[in-house]
Protein backbone atom coordinates (compact mmCIF):
# COMPACT_ATOMS: atom_id res chain seq x y z
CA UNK A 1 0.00 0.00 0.00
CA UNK A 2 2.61 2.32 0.95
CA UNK A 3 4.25 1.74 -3.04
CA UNK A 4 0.72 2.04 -4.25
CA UNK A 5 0.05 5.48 -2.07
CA UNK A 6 3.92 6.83 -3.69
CA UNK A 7 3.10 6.25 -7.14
CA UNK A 8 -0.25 8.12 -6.86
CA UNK A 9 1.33 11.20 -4.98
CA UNK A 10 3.44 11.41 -8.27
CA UNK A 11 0.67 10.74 -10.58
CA UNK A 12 -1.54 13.59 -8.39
CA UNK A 13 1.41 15.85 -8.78
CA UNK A 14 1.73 15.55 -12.54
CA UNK A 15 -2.25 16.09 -12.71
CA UNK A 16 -1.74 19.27 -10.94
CA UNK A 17 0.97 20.73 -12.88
CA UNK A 18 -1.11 19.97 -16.19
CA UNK A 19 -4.30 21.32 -14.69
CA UNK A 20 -2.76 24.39 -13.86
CA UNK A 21 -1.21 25.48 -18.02
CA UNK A 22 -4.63 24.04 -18.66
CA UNK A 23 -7.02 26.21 -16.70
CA UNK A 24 -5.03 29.13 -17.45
CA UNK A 25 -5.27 28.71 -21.04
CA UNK A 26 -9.59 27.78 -20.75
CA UNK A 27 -9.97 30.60 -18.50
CA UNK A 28 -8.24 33.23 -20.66
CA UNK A 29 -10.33 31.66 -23.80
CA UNK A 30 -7.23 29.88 -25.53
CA UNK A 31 -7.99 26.68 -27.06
CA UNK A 32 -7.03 23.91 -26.08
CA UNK A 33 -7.14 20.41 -28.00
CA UNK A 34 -5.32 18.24 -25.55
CA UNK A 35 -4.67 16.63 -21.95
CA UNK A 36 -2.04 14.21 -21.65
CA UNK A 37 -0.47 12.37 -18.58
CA UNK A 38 2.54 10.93 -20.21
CA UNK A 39 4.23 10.47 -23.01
CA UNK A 40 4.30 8.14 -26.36
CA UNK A 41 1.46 5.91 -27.17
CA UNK A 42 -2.11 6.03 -25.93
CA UNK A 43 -3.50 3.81 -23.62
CA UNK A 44 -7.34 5.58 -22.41
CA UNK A 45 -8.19 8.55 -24.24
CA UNK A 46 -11.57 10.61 -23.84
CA UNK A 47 -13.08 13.00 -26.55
CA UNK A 48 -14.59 15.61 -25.23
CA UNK A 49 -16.46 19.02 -26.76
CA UNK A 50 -13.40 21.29 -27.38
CA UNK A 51 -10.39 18.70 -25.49
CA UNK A 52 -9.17 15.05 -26.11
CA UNK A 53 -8.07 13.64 -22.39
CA UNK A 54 -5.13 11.19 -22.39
CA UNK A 55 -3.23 8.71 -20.15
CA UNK A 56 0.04 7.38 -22.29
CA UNK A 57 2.89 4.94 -21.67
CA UNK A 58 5.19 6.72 -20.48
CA UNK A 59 4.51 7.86 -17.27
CA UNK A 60 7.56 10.73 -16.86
CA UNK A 61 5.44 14.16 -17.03
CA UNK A 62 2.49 14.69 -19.58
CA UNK A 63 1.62 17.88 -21.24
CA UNK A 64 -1.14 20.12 -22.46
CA UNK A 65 -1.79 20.42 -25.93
CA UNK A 66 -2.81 23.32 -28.37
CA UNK A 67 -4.25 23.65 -31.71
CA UNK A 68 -1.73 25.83 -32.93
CA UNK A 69 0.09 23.70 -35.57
CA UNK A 70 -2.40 20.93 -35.95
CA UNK A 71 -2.72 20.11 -39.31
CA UNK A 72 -6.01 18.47 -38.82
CA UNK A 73 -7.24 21.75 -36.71
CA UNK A 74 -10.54 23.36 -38.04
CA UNK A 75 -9.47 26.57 -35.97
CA UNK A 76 -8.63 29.27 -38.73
CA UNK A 77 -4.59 30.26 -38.38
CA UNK A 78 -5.43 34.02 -37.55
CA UNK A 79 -8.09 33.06 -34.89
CA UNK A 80 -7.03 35.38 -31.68
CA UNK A 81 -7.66 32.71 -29.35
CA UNK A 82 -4.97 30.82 -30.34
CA UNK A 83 -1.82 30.48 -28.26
CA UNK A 84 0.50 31.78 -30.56
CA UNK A 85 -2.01 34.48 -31.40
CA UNK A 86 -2.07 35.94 -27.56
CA UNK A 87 0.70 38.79 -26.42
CA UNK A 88 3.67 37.50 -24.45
CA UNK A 89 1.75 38.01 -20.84
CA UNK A 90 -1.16 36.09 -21.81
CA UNK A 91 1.24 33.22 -22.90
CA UNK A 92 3.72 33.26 -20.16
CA UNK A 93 0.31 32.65 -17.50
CA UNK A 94 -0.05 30.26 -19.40
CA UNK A 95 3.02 28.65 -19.52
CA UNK A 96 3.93 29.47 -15.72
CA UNK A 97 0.46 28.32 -14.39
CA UNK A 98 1.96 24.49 -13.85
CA UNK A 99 5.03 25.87 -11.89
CA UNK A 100 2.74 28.05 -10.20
CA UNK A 101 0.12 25.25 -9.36
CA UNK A 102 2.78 22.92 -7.70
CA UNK A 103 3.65 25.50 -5.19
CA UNK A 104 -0.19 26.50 -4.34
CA UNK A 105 -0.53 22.62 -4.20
CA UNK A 106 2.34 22.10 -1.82
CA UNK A 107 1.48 25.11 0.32
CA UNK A 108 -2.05 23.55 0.83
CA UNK A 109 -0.56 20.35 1.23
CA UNK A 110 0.92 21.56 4.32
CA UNK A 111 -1.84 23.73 5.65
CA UNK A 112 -4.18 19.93 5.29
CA UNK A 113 -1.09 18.03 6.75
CA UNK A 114 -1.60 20.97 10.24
CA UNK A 115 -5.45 21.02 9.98
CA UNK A 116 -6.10 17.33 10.02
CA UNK A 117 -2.71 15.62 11.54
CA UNK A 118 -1.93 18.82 13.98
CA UNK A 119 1.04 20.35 14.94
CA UNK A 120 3.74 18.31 16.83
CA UNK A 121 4.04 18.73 20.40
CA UNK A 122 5.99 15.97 21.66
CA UNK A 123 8.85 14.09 20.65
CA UNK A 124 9.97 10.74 21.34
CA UNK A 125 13.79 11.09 20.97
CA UNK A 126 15.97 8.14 20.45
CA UNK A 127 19.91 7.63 20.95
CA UNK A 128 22.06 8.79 18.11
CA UNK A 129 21.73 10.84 15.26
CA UNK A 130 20.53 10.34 12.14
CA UNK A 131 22.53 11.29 8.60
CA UNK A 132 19.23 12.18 6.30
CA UNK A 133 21.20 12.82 3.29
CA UNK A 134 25.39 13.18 2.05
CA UNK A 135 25.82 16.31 0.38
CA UNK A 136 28.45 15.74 -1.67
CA UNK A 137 30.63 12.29 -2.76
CA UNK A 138 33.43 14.32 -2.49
CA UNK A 139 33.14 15.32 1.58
CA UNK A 140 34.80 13.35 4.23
CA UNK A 141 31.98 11.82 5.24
CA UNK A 142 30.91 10.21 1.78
CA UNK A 143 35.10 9.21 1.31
CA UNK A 144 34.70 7.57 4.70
CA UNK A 145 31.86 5.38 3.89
CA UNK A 146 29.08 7.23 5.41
CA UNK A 147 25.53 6.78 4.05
CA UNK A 148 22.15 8.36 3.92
CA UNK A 149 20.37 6.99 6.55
CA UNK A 150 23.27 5.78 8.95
CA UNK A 151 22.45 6.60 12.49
CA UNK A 152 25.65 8.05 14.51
CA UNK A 153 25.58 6.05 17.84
CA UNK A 154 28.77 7.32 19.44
CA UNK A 155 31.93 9.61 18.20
CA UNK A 156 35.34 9.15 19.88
CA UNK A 157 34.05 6.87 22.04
CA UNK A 158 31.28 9.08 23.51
CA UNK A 159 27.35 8.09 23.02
CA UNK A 160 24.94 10.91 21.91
CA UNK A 161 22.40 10.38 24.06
CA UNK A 162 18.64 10.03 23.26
CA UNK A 163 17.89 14.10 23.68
CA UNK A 164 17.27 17.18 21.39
CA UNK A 165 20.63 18.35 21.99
CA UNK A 166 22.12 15.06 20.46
CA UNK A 167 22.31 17.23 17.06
CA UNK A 168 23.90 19.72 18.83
CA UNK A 169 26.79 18.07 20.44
CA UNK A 170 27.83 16.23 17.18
CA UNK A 171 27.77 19.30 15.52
CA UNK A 172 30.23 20.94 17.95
CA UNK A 173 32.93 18.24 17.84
CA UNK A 174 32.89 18.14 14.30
CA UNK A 175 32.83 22.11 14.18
CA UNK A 176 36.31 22.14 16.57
CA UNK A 177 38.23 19.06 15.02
CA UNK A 178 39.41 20.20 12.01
CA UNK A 179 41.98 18.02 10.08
CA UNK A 180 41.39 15.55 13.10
CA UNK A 181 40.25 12.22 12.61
CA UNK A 182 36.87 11.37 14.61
CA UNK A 183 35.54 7.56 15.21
CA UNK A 184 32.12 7.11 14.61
CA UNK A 185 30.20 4.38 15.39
CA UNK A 186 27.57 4.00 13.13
CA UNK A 187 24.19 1.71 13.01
CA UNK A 188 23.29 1.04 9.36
CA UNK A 189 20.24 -1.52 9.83
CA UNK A 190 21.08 -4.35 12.34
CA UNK A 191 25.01 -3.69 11.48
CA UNK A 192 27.53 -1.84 13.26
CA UNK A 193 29.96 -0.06 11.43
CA UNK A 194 33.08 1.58 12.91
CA UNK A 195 34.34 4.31 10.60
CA UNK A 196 36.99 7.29 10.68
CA UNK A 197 35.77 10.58 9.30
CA UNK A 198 38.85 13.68 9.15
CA UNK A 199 36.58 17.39 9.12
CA UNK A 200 37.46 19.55 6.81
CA UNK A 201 37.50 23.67 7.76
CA UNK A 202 35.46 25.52 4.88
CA UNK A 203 36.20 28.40 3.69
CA UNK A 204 34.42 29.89 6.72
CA UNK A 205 36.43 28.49 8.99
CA UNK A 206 33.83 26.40 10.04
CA UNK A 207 35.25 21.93 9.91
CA UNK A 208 32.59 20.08 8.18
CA UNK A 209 31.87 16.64 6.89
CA UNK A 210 29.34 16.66 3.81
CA UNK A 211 25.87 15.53 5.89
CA UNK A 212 22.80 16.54 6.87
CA UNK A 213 21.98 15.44 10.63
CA UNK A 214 18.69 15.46 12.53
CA UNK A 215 17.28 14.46 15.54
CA UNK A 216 16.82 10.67 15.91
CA UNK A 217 13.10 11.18 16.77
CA UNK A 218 9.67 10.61 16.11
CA UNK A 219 6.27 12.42 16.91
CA UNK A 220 4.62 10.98 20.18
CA UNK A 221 1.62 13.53 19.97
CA UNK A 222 0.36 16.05 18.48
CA UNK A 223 -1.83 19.49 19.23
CA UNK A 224 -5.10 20.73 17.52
CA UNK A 225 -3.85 24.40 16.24
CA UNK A 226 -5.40 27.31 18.31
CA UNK A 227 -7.10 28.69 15.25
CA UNK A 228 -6.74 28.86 10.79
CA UNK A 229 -3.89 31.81 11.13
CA UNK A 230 -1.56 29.42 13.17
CA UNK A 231 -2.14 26.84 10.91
CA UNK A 232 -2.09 29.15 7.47
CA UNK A 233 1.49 30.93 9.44
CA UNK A 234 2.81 27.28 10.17
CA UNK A 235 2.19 26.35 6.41
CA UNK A 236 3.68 29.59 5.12
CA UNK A 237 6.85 28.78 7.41
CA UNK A 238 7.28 25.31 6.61
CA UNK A 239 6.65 26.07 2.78
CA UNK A 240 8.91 28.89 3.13
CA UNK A 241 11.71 26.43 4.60
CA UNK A 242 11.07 23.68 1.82
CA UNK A 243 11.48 26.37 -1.19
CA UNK A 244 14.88 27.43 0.47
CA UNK A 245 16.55 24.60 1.03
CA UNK A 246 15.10 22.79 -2.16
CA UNK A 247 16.93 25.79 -3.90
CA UNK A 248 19.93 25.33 -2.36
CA UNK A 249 20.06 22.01 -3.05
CA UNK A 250 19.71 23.04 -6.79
CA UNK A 251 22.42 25.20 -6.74
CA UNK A 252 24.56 22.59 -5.26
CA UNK A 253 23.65 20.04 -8.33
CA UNK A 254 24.61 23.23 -11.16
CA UNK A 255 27.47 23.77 -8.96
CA UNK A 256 29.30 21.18 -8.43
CA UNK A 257 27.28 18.58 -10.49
CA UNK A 258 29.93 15.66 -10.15
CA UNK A 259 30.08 15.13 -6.58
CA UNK A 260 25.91 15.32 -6.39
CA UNK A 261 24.84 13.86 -9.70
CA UNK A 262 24.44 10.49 -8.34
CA UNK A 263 22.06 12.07 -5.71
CA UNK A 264 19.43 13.22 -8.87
CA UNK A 265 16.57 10.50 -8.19
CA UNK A 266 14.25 9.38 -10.95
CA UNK A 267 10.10 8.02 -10.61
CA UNK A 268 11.69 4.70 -9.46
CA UNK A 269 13.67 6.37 -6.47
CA UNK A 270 11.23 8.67 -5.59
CA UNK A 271 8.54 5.81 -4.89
CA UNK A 272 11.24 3.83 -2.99
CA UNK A 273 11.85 6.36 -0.87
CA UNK A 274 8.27 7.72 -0.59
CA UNK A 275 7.31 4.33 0.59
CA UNK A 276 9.68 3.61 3.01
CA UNK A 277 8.49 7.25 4.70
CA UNK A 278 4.51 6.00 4.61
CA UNK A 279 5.38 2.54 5.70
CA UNK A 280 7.23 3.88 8.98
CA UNK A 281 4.83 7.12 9.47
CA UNK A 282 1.98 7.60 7.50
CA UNK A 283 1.49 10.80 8.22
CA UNK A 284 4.78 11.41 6.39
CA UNK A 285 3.02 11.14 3.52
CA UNK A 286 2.19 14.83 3.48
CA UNK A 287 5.69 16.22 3.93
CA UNK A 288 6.79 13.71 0.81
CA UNK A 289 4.03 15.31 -0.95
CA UNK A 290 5.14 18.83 -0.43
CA UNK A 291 8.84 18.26 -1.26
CA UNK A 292 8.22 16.23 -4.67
CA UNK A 293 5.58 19.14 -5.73
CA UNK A 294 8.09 21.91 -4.90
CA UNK A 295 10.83 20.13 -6.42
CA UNK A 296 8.98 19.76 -9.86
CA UNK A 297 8.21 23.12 -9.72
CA UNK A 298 11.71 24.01 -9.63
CA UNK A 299 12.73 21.60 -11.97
CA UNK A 300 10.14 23.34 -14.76
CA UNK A 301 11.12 26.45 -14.11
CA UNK A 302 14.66 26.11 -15.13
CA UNK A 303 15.23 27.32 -18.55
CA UNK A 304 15.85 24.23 -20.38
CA UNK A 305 14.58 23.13 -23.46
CA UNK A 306 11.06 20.97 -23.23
CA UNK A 307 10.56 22.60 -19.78
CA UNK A 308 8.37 25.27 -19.35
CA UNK A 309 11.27 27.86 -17.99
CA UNK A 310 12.53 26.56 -21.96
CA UNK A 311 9.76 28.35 -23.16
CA UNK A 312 9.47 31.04 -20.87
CA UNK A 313 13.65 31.97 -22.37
CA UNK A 314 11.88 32.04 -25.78
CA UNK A 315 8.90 34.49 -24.84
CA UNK A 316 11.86 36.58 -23.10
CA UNK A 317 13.80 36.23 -26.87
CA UNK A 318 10.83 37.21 -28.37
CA UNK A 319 10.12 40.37 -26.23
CA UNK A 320 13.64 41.75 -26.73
CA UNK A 321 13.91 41.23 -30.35
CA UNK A 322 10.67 42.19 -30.90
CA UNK A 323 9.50 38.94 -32.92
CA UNK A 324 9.71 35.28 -32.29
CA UNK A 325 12.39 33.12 -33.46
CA UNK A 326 11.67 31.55 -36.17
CA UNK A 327 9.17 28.44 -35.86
CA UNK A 328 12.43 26.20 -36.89
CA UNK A 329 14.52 26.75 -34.73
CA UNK A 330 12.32 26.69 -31.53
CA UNK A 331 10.78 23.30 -32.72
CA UNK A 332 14.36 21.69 -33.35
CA UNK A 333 15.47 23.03 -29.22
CA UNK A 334 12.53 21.57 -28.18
CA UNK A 335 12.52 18.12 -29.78
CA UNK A 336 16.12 17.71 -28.88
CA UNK A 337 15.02 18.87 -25.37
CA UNK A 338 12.22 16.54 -25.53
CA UNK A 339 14.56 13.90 -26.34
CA UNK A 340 17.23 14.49 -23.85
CA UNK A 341 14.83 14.49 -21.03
CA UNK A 342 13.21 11.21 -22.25
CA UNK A 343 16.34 9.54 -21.86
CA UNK A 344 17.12 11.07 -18.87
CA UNK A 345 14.39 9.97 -17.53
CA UNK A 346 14.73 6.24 -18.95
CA UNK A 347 18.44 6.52 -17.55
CA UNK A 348 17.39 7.30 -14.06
CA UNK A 349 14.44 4.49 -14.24
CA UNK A 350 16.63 1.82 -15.32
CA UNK A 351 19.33 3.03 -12.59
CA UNK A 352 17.12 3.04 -9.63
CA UNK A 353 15.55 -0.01 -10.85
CA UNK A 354 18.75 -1.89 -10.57
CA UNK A 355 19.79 -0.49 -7.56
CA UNK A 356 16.54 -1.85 -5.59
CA UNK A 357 17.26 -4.25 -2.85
CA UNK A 358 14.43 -6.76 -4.23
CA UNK A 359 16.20 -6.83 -7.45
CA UNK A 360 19.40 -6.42 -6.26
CA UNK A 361 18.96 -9.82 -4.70
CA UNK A 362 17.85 -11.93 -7.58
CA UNK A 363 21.42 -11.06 -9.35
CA UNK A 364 23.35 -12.41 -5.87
């Protein structure tokens, strides 16, 4: 169920992204002739009045289709309803309203996830700390052997205690040992690993290892909120937090893409890891929700070609020169984009697919 409950948080998000360039074309009066979730061949399709709805193969995005150049189209070419027939600001809403829909979407995923769930009051706080993610392969942590989700038991000897200020306390050695080796001792599953990890001072001054660390805790019980502001102010700060630290982790990946590529997750590693959240706390599932909406958000907005920040670059082209490129030359970017992110995307499946414990075992 958990799997099942991952796969249709992904398939909700991709509905809501469409939905969005889709209602912001209907309600401006732009036709539209199509409403696909996925790519290549068609498996259910439904004809309606003005808009054929679509579920294909492929299920890595979809898109929303317009007359434009349809051959087939009875829509006369200098009709002002279509797309390409609209100034830039009517076509940009348009082209924006998917980025724009994944971050209502996420925002109100949150302000559900305080209204229904409530807002944690109590913590149940376990010994150690946990290592959420490894920033970069390059850090002293990743060299060492440290993984996403180890649990740091002990350093030098000393246990970090089940408390708050567990976090805290690691943070601090690591902070004043630069250039000094520190033992961990690590639980990964029902193994315990032993590893040495050297800090490294950044250019701040500051010794670090390449981690994220949190609190080895869970939620013992929560609070009804006091009244809709806290909950809408909660949202807004949470939301807030996601945005920033999903951008940073961006700029990290343009950055200094070889030490982090191997972090960039595909459909396949994004259910894994969705399910293992609902199948330990199934109230995690509206977090995981949040995150993956904000993060394709981000992802569409980046001026690439085939994403919608692609086409926003050529409606910025098109204001500066005055006129559009010509139809050519757009449609060659965007098939090559189109391409590109296809096999990206097959790339990443087959990766994360192989890398799955369940399959993974068959080849031992």
């Amino acid at each position: 169920m958990s799997v099942l409950a991952a796969i249709a948080v992904l398939a909700v998000l991709i509905i809501v992204h469409e939905l969005g360039h889709f209602l912001a074309a209907r309600l401006q009066g732009i036709h539209v002739n199509r409403f696909s979730i996925g790519f290549g061949p068609v498996l259910l399709k439904y004809q309606g009045p003005q808009t054929e709805y679509a579920l294909r193969a492929f299920p890595l995005g979809g898109f929303v289709g317009f007359p434009d150049d349809d051959p087939d189209s009875e829509i006369p070419p200098n009709d002002p309803n279509l797309l390409r027939n609209r100034p830039i600001l009517d076509r940009a809403i348009v082209i924006s309203a998917g980025v724009i829909a994944n971050l209502i979407f996420a925002y109100l995923v949150f302000v559900t996830q305080f209204s229904t769930v409530g807002i944690p009051e109590q913590f149940n706080f376990q010994p150690g700390v946990i290592v959420p993610e490894v920033i970069s392969q390059e850090a002293p942590a990743a060299q060492a052997g440290v993984r996403a989700g180890d649990i740091i038991m002990a350093v030098n000897g000393q246990p970090l205690e089940a408390s708050e200020q567990a976090v805290r306390e690691l943070m601090e050695v690591i902070r004043t040992s630069p250039n000094q080796p520190l033992e961990f001792e690590i639980l990964r599953g029902n193994e315990s690993v032993n590893l040495t990890v050297t800090p490294k001072a950044g250019e701040d001054g500051i010794a670090k290892i390449g981690v994220q660390l949190a609190s080895n805790s869970s939620v013992a019980r929560y609070r009804r909120p006091n009244s809709i502001g806290e909950v809408l102010s909660l949202a807004a700060r949470q939301f807030q937090d996601t945005v920033v630290r999903t951008v940073q982790g961006f700029v990290m990946l343009i950055t200094n893409f070889a030490s982090v590529a191997n972090q960039v997750a595909g459909p396949v590693k994004i259910v894994e890891q969705g399910a293992g959240l609902v199948a330990q706390d199934s109230n995690s599932l509206f977090p995981f929700t949040a995150i993956i909406s904000i993060n394709l958000a981000i992802i569409n907005i980046l001026p690439l070609p085939a994403l919608d920040g692609g086409q926003l670059a050529f409606l910025l082209i098109e204001a500066l020169r005055g006129k559009p490129l010509p139809a050519r030359i757009q449609e060659n970017v965007m098939q090559t984009g189109l391409v590109l992110l296809l096999g990206l995307g097959i790339f990443l499946i087959v990766r994360d697919t192989t890398q799955l414990a369940v399959v993974q075992r068959l080849f031992q």
